[in-house]
Protein backbone atom coordinates (compact mmCIF):
# COMPACT_ATOMS: atom_id res chain seq x y z
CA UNK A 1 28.26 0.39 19.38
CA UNK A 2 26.67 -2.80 18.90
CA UNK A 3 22.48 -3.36 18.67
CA UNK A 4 21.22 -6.07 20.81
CA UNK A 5 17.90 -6.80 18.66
CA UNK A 6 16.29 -8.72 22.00
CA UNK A 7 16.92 -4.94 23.99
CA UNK A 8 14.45 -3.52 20.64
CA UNK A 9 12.10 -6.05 22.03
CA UNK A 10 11.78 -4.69 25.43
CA UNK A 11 11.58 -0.97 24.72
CA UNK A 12 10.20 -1.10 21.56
CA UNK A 13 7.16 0.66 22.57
CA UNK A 14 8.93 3.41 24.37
CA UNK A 15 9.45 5.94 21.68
CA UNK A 16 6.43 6.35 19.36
CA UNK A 17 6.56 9.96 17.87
CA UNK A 18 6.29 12.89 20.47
CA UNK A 19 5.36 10.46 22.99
CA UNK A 20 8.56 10.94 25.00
CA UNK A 21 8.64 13.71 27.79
CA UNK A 22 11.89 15.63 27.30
CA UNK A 23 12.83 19.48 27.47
CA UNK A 24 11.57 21.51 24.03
CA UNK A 25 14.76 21.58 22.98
CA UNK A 26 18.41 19.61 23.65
CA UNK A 27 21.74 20.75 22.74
CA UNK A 28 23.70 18.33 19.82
CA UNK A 29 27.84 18.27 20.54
CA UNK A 30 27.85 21.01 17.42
CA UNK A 31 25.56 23.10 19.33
CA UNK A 32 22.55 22.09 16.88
CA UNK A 33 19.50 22.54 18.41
CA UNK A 34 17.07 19.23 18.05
CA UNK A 35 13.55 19.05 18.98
CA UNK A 36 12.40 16.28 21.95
CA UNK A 37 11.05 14.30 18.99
CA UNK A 38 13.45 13.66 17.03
CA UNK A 39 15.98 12.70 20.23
CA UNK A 40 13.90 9.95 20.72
CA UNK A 41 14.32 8.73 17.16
CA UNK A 42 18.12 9.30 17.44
CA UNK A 43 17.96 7.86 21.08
CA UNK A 44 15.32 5.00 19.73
CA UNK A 45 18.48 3.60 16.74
CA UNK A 46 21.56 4.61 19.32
CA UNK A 47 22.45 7.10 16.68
CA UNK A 48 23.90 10.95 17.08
CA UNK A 49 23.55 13.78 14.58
CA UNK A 50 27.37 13.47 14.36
CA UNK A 51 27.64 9.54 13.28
CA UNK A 52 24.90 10.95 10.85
CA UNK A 53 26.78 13.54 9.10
CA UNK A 54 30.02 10.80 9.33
CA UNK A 55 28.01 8.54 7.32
CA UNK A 56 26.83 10.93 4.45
CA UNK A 57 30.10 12.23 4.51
CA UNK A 58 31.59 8.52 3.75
CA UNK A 59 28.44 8.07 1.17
CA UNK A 60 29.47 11.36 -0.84
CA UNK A 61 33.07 10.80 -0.96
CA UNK A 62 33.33 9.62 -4.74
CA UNK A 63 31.26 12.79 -5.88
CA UNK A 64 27.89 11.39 -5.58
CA UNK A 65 25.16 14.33 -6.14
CA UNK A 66 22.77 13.40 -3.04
CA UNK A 67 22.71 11.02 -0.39
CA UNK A 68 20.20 9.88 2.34
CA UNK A 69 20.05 7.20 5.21
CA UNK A 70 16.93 5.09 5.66
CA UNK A 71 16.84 3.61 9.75
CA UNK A 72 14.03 0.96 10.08
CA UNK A 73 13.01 -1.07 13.23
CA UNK A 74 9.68 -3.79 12.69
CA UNK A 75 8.05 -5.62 15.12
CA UNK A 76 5.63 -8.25 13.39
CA UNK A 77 3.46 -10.43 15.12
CA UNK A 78 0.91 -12.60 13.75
CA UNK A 79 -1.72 -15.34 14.86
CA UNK A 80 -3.99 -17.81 13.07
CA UNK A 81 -7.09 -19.99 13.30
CA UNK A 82 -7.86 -23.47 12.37
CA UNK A 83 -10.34 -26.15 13.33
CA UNK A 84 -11.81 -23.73 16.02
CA UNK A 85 -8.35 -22.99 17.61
CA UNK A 86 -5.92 -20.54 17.71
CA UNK A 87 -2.76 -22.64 16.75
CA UNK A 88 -0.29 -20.72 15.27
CA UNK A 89 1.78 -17.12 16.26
CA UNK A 90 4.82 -15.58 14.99
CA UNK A 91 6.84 -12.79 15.99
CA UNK A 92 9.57 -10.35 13.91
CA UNK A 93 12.00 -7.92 14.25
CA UNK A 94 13.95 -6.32 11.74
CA UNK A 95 16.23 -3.81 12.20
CA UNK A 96 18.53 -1.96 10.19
CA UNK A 97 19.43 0.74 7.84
CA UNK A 98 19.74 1.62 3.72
CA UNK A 99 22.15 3.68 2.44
CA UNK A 100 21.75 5.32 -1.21
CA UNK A 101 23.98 7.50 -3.43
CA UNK A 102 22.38 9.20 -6.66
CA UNK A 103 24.70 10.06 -9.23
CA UNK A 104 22.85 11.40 -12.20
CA UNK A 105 19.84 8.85 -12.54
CA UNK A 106 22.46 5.83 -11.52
CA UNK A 107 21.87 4.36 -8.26
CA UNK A 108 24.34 2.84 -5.16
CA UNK A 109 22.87 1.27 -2.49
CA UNK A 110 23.82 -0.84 0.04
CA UNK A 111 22.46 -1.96 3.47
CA UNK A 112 23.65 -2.64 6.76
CA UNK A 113 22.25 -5.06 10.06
CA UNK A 114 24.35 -2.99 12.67
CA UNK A 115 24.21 0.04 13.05
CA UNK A 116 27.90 0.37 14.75
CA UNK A 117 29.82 3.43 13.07
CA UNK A 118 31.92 1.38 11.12
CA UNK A 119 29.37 -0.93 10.10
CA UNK A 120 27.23 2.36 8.65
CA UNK A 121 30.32 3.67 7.21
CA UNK A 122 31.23 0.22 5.34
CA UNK A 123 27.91 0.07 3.72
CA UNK A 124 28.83 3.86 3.15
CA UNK A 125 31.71 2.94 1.13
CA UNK A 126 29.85 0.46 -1.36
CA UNK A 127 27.15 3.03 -2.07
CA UNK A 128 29.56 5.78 -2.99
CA UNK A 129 31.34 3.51 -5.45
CA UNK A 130 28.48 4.62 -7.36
CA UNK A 131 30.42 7.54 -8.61
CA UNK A 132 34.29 7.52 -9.55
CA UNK A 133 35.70 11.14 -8.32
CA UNK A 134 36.92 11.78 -4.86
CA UNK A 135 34.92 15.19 -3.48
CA UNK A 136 35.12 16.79 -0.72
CA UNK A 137 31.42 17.47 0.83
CA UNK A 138 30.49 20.43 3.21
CA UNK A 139 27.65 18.93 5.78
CA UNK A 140 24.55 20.91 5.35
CA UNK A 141 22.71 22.53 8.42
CA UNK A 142 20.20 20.20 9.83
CA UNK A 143 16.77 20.84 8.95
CA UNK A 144 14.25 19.40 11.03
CA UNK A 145 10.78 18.09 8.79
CA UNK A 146 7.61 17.14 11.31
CA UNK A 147 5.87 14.82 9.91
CA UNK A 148 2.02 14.48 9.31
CA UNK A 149 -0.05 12.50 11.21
CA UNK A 150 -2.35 10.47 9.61
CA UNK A 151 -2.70 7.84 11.93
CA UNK A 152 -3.85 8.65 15.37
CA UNK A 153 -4.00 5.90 17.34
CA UNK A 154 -4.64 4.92 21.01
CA UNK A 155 -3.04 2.10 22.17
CA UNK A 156 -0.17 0.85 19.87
CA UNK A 157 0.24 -3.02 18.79
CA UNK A 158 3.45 -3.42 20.87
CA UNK A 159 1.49 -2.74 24.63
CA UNK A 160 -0.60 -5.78 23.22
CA UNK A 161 -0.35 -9.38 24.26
CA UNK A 162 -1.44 -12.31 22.29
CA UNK A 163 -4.17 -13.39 24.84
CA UNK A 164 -5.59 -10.00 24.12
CA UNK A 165 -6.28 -10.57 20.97
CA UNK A 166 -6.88 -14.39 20.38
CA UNK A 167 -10.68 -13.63 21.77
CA UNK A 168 -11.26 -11.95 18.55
CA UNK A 169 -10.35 -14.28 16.04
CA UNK A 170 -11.90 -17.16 18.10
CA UNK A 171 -14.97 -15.06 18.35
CA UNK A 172 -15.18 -14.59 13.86
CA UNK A 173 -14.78 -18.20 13.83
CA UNK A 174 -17.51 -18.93 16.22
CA UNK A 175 -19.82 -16.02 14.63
CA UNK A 176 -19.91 -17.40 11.07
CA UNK A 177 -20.23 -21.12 12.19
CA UNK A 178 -23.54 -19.63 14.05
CA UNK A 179 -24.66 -17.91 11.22
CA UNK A 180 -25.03 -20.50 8.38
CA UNK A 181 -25.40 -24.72 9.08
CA UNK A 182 -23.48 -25.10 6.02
CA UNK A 183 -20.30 -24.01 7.23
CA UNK A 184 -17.71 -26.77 7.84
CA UNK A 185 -14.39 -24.89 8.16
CA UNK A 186 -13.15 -20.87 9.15
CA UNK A 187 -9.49 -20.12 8.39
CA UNK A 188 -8.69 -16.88 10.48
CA UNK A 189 -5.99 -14.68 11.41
CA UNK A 190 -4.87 -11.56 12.67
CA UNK A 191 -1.53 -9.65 11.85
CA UNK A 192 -0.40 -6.76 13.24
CA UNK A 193 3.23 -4.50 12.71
CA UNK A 194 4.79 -1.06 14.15
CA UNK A 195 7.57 0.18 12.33
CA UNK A 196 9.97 3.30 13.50
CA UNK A 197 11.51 5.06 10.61
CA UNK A 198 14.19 7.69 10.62
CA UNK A 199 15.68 9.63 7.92
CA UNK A 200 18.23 12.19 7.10
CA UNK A 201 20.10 12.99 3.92
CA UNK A 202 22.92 14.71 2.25
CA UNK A 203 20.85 18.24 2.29
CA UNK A 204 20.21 17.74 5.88
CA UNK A 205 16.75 17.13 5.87
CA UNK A 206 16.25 14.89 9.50
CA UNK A 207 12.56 13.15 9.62
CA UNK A 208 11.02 10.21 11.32
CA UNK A 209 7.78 8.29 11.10
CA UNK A 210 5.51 5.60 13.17
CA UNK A 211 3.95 3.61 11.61
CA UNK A 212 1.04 0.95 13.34
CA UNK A 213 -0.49 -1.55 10.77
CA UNK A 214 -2.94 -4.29 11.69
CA UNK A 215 -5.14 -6.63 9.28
CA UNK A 216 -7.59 -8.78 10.08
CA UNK A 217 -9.38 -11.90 7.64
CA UNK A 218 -11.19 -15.13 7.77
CA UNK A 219 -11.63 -17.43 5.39
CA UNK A 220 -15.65 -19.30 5.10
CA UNK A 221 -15.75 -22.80 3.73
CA UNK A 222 -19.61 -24.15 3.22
CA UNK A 223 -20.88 -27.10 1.83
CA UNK A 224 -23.94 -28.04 0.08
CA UNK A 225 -24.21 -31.76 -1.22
CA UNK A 226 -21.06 -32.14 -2.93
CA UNK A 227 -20.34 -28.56 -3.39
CA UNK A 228 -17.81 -26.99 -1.94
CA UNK A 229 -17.61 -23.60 -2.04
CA UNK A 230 -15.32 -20.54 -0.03
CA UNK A 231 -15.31 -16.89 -0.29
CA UNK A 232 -12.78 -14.47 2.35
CA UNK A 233 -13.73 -11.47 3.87
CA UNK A 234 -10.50 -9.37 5.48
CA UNK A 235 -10.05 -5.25 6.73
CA UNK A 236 -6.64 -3.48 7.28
CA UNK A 237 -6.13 -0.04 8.21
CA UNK A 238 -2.86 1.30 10.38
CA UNK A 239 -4.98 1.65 13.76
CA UNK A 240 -4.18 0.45 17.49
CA UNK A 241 -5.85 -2.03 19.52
CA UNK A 242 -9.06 0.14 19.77
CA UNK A 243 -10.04 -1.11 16.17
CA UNK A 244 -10.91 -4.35 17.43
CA UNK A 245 -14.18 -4.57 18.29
CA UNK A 246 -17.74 -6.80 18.40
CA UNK A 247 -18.88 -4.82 15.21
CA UNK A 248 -16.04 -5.55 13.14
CA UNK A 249 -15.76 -9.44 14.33
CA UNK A 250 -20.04 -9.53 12.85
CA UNK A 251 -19.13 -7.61 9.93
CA UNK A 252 -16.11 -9.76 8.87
CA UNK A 253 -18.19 -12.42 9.53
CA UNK A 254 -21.58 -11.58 7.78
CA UNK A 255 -19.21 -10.84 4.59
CA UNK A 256 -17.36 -14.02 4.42
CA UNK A 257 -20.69 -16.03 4.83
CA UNK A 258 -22.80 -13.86 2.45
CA UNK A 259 -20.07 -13.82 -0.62
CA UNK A 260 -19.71 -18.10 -0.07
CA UNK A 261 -23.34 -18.45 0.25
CA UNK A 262 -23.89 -16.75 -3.26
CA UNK A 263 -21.22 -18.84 -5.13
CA UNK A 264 -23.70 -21.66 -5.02
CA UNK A 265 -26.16 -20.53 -7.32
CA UNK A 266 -23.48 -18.32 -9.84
CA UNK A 267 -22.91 -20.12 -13.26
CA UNK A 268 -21.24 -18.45 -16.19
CA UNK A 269 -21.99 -15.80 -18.72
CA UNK A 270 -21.80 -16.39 -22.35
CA UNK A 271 -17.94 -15.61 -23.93
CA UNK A 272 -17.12 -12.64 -25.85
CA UNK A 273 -16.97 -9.21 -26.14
CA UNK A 274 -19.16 -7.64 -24.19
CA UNK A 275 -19.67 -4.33 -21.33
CA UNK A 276 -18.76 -4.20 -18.04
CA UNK A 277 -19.64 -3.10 -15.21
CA UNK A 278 -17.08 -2.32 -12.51
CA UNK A 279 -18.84 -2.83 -9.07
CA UNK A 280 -18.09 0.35 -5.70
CA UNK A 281 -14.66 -1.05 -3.85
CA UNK A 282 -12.82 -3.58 -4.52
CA UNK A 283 -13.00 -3.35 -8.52
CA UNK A 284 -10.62 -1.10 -8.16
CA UNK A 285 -7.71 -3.22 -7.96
CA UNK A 286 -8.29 -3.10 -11.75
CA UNK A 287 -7.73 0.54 -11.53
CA UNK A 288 -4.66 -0.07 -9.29
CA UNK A 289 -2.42 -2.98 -11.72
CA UNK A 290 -3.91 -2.01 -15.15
CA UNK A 291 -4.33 1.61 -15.02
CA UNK A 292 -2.02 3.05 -11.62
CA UNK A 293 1.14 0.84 -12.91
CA UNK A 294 1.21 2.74 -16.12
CA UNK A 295 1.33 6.32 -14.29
CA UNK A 296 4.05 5.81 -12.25
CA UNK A 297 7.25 7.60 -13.04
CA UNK A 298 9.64 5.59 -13.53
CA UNK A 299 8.17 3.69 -16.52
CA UNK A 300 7.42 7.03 -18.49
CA UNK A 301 10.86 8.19 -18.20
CA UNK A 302 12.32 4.94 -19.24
CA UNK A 303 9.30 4.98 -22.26
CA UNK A 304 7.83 2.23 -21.34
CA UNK A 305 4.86 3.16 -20.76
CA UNK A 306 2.05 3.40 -22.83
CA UNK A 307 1.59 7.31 -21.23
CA UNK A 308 4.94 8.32 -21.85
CA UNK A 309 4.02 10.90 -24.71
CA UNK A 310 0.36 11.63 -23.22
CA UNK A 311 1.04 14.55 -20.16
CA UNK A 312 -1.53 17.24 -20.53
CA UNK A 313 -3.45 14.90 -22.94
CA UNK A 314 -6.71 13.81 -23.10
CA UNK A 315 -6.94 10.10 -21.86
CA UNK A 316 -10.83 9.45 -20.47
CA UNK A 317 -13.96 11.07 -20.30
CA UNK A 318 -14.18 14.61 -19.00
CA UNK A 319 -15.96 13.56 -15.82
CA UNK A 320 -13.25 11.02 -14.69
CA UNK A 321 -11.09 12.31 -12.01
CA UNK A 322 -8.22 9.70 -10.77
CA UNK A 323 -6.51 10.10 -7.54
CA UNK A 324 -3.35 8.56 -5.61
CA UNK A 325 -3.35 10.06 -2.36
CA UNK A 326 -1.27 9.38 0.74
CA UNK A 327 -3.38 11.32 3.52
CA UNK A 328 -6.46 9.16 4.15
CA UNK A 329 -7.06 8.98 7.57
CA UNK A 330 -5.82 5.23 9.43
CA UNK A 331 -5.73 4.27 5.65
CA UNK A 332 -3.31 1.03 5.03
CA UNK A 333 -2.08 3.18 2.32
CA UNK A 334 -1.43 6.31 3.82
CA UNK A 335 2.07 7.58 5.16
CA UNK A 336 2.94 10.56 7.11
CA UNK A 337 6.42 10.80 5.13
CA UNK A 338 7.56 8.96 2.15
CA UNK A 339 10.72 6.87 2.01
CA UNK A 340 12.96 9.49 0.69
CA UNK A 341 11.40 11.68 3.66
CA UNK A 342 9.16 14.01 1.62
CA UNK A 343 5.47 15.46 2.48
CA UNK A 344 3.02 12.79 1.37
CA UNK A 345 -0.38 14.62 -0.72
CA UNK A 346 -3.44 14.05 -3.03
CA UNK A 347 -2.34 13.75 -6.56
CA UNK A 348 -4.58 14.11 -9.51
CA UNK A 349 -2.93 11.84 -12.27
CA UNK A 350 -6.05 12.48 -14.35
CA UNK A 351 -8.04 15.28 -14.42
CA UNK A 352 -11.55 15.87 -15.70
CA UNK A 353 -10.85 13.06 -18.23
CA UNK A 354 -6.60 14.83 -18.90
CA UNK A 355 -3.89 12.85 -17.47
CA UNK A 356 -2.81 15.94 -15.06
CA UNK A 357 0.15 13.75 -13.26
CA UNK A 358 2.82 11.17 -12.83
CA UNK A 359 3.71 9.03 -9.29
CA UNK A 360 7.28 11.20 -8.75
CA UNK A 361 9.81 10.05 -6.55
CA UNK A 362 13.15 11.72 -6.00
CA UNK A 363 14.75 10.26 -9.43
CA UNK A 364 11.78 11.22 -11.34
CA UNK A 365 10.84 14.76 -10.03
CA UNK A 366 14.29 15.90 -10.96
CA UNK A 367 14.03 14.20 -14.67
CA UNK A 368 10.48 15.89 -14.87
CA UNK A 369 11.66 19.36 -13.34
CA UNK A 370 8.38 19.18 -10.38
CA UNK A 371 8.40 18.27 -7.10
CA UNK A 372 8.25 14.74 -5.73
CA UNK A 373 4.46 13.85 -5.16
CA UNK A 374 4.97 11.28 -2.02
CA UNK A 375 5.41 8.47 -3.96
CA UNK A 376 8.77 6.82 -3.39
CA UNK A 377 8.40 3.92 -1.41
CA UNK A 378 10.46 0.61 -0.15
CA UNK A 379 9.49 -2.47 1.08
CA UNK A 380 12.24 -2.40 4.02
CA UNK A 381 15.93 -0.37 4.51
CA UNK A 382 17.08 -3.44 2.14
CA UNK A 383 15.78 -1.95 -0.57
CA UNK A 384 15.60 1.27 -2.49
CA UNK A 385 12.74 3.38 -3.04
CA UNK A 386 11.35 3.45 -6.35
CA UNK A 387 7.85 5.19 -7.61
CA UNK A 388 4.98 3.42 -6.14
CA UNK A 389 1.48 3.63 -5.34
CA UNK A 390 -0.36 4.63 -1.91
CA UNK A 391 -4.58 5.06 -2.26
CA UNK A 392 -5.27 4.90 -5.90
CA UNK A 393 -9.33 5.64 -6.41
CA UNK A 394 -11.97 7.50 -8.83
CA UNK A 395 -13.97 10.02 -7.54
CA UNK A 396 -17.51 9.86 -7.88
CA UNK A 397 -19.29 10.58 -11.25
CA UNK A 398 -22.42 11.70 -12.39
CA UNK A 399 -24.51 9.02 -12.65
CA UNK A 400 -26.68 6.58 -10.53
CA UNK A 401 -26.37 3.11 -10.68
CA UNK A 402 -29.64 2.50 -11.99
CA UNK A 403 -28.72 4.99 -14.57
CA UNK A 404 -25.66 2.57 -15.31
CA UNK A 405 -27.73 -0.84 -15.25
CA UNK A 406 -30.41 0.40 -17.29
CA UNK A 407 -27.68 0.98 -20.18
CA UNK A 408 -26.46 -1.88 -20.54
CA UNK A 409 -28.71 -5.20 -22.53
CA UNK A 410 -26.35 -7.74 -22.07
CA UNK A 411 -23.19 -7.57 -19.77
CA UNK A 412 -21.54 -8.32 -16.48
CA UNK A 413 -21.41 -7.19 -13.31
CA UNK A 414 -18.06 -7.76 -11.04
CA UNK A 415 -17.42 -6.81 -7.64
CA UNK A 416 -15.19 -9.61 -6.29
CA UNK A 417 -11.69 -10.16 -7.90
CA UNK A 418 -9.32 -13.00 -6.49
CA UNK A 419 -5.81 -12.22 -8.91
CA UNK A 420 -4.56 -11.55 -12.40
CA UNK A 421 -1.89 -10.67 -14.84
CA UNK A 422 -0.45 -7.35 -15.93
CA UNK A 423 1.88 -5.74 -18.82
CA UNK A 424 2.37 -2.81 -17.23
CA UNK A 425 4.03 -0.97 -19.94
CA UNK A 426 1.34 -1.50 -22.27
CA UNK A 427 -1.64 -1.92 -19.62
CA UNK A 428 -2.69 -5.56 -21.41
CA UNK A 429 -3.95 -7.53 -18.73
CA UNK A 430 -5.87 -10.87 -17.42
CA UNK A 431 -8.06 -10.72 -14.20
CA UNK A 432 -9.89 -13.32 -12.51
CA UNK A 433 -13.24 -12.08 -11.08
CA UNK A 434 -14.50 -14.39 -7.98
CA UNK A 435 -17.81 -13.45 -8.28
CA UNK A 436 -20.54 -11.23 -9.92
CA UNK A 437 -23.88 -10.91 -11.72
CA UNK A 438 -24.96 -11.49 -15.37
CA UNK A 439 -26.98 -8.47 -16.74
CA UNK A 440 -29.90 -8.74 -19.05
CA UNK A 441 -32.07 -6.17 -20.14
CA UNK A 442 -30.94 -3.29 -17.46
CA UNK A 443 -31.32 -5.95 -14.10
CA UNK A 444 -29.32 -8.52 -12.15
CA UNK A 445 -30.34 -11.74 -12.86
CA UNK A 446 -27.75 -14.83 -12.36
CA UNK A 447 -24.75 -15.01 -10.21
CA UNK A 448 -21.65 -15.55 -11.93
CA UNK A 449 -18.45 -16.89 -10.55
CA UNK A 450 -14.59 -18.13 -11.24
CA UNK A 451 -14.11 -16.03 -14.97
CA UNK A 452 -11.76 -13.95 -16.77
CA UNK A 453 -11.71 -10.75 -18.23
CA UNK A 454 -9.06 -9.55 -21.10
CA UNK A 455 -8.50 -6.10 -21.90
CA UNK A 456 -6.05 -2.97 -22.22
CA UNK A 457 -6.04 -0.57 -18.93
CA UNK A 458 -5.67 2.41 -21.19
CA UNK A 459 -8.26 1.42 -23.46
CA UNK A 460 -10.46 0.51 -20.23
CA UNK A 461 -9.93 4.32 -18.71
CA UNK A 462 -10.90 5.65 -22.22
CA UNK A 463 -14.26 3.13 -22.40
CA UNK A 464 -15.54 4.50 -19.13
CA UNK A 465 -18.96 5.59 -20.65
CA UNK A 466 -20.49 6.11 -17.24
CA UNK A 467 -19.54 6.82 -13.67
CA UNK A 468 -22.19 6.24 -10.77
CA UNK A 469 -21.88 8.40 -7.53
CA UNK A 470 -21.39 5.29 -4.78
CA UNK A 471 -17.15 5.92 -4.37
CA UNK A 472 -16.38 3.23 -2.12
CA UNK A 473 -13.12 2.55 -0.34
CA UNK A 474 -12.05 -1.23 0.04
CA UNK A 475 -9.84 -1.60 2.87
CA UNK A 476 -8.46 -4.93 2.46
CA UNK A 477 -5.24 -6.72 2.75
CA UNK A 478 -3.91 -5.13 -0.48
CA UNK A 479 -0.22 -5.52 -1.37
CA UNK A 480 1.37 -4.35 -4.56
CA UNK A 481 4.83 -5.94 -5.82
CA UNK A 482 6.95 -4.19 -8.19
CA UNK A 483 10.65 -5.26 -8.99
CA UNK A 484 10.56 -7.63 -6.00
CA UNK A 485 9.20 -5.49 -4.04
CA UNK A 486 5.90 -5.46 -1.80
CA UNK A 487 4.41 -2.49 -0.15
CA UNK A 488 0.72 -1.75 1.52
CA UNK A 489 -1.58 -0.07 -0.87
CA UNK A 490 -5.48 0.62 -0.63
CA UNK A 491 -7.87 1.13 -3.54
CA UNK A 492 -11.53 2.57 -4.99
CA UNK A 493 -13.68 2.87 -7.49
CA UNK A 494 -17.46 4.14 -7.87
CA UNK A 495 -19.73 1.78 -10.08
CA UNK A 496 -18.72 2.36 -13.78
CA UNK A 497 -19.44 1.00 -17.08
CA UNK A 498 -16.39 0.19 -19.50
CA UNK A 499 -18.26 0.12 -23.01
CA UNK A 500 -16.60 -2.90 -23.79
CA UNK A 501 -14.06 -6.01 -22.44
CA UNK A 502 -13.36 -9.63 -23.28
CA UNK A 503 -15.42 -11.83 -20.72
CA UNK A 504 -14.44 -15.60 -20.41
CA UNK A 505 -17.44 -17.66 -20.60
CA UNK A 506 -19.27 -20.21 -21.96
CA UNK A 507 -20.03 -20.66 -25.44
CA UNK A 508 -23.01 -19.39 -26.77
């Protein structure tokens, strides 16, 4: 049985989850009852419940422990914006499926295009080679797992032409050249993905997911004399086509004009040593690479992270709560199952101030003796999932903002970071902040823009002084990469004050 990708192309859009109308039930050849659901998963990859249980048969043959079967099918498409034109659109499919063997905490994996029996049970073969013994395995009973649903959408990205949505990113490039006489160029783009996932492993467990992803940017250049100056502005969320609208086109564009417009007047702080404060949003990503990193699993039970020997330990004030959570509603973040088909949740990795969690997948739970929390993710069925992050965010504290201003003499504020560099075992890390505010006795006074600040994540969590009740949610294009790896992620913060960091400056 051979998959004709261009065939994906035309009924892509026929099988999103329960959308199908079929009997409740239908009747496998080993009298196995499935659910109308999941026959259009197995009908949507050209797969039966009996080439599944071949496969996992072929992947446990040398004595591996545990098996599973990842089935993936992507359709991309993606347009762009330059000098007042739409001038560029792609368009993806991939299609496929990952095979993995667990023996102990060692790892075979292998991948296959087709998804022909003998191409499945090939790629079988190599993953099994993972373990040495020949076994015989006795095919558990199916077990059926419905997924969530966290992301309720309308009209899915696939029933979407191009001409339906080139009016919107023509329309954010004509907004902000209306809005400011400085502008002379808008970089924009639109992106949008729907990916059908199907899953079933060596205890039987058979789940699917859809997933609809669509992201959304532009890019202000402004000039003033002979400065140049650009800021971006960008949303993404898994929605369908009814996300698009007038209000989102003005507020993309209001945002990408107001953060390039106050670039012109930022200079720099002095250098040095110095507090901080963490602006609502987008700060968070600080959170996410210097602080998140360090809780996932599979770097405590290697020890290589700086958390290893701190579970049930005090590690931040008592009012700091820290959350990864995988059920936000239309969150780019959020997933209705995880890659090793396991119920997504809200984990608390700290607290009231104690680290009260780890980011478990499969591998890790077992090591750990708990229950996977959601977190194993991939970037595609090429790879395999590892520990990763979903919606890492603080929860509000007890402060104001004012409160939080008013401590500080001398600082910075920072709102707007652009990149930076991580140790993740040790939480040392660089960031580059875009843009901010210098503070001098308890106010905002001068912009700031283009510096660096130095610090340890760990030491940052424990210098929280002061949390402000403004949690904000930053729904940008986030993307976190781990061993070569990229997946969506979302972050938060509230306003808080880290007692002390290095800020690059000038000298006083």
């Amino acid at each position: 049985m051979k998959v004709d990708r261009r065939d994906f192309i035309k009924t892509s859009g026929m099988f999103a989850a329960g959308s199908m109308v079929l009997p409740p039930f239908v009747q496998s050849c080993q009298n196995v009852q499935i659910s109308a659901d999941v026959k259009s998963y197995l009908d949507h990859f050209e797969v039966t419940t009996e080439m599944l249980q071949k496969v996992i048969a072929t992947a446990m043959s040398k004595g591996g422990d545990y098996a599973d079967l990842f089935f993936e099918h992507k359709i991309s498409n993606s347009l762009a914006l330059e000098d007042g034109k739409v001038n560029r659109a792609y368009s993806n499919i991939d299609f496929g499926v990952g095979i993995r063997v667990l023996k102990g905490d060692q790892t075979g994996f292998a991948y296959s295009e087709n998804i022909a029996l003998d191409d499945m049970l090939n790629a079988a073969k190599m993953a099994a080679n993972i373990a040495n013994t020949s076994a015989s395995f006795n095919a558990a009973d199916y077990n059926e797992k419905l997924p969530a649903n966290f992301y309720k959408i309308s009209k899915k990205w696939e029933d979407v032409s191009v001409k339906d949505k080139v009016p919107f990113v023509q329309k954010v490039n004509d907004k902000i050249f209306g809005l400011d006489d400085k502008v002379i160029k808008v970089n924009a783009g639109m992106s949008d993905e729907s990916s059908y996932v199907m899953f079933y492993n060596s205890e039987g467990r058979l789940t699917y997911d859809y997933r609809p992803m669509v992201s959304f940017y532009a890019v202000c250049v402004m000039q003033e004399g002979e400065q140049i100056e650009n800021a971006y502005a960008a949303r993404s969320v898994r929605r369908g086509f009814e996300w698009l609208t007038e209000d989102l086109v003005d507020e993309l564009a209001n945002e990408a004009v107001e953060k390039t417009n106050l670039l012109f007047k930022a200079g720099k702080p002095k250098a040095g040593e110095m507090p901080v404060v963490l602006g609502a949003g987008g700060s968070g990503i600080l959170l996410h690479e210097a602080i998140g990193h360090t809780f996932e699993a599979d770097f405590n039970r290697k020890g290589t992270s700086i958390f290893s020997d701190k579970l049930n330990k005090k590690v931040a004030e008592s009012f700091i709560n820290i959350i990864d959570d995988g059920t936000l509603p239309n969150d780019r973040g959020a997933i209705n199952i995880d890659d090793e088909g396991n119920d997504v949740q809200k984990t608390y990795l700290v607290k009231d101030g104690i680290l009260n969690s780890y980011l478990h997948d499969r591998i890790s739970a077992k090591y750990y003796g708990v229950e996977p929390t959601g977190n194993g993710r991939r970037e595609s069925f090429r790879h395999m999932p590892i520990p990763r992050m979903r919606s890492t965010y603080m929860e509000n504290g007890p402060h104001t903002t004012e409160e939080i201003f008013a401590a500080v003499d001398y600082g910075v504020y920072v709102d707007n970071f652009s990149n930076g560099e991580v140790k993740i075992g040790a939480g040392d890390f660089t960031f580059f902040v875009k843009s901010g505010y210098i503070i001098e006795n308890g106010k905002l006074t001068t912009p700031i823009k283009d510096i660096n600040i130095v610090g340890n994540g760990p030491q940052a969590l424990a210098d929280i002084s002061m949390a402000a009740n403004d949690y904000k949610n930053d729904s940008g294009t986030w993307t976190c990469g781990k061993d070569g790896q990229s997946v969506p992620v979302t972050l938060g913060l509230p306003t808080v004050l880290v007692k002390k960091m290095t800020v690059g400056g000038t000298n006083a």
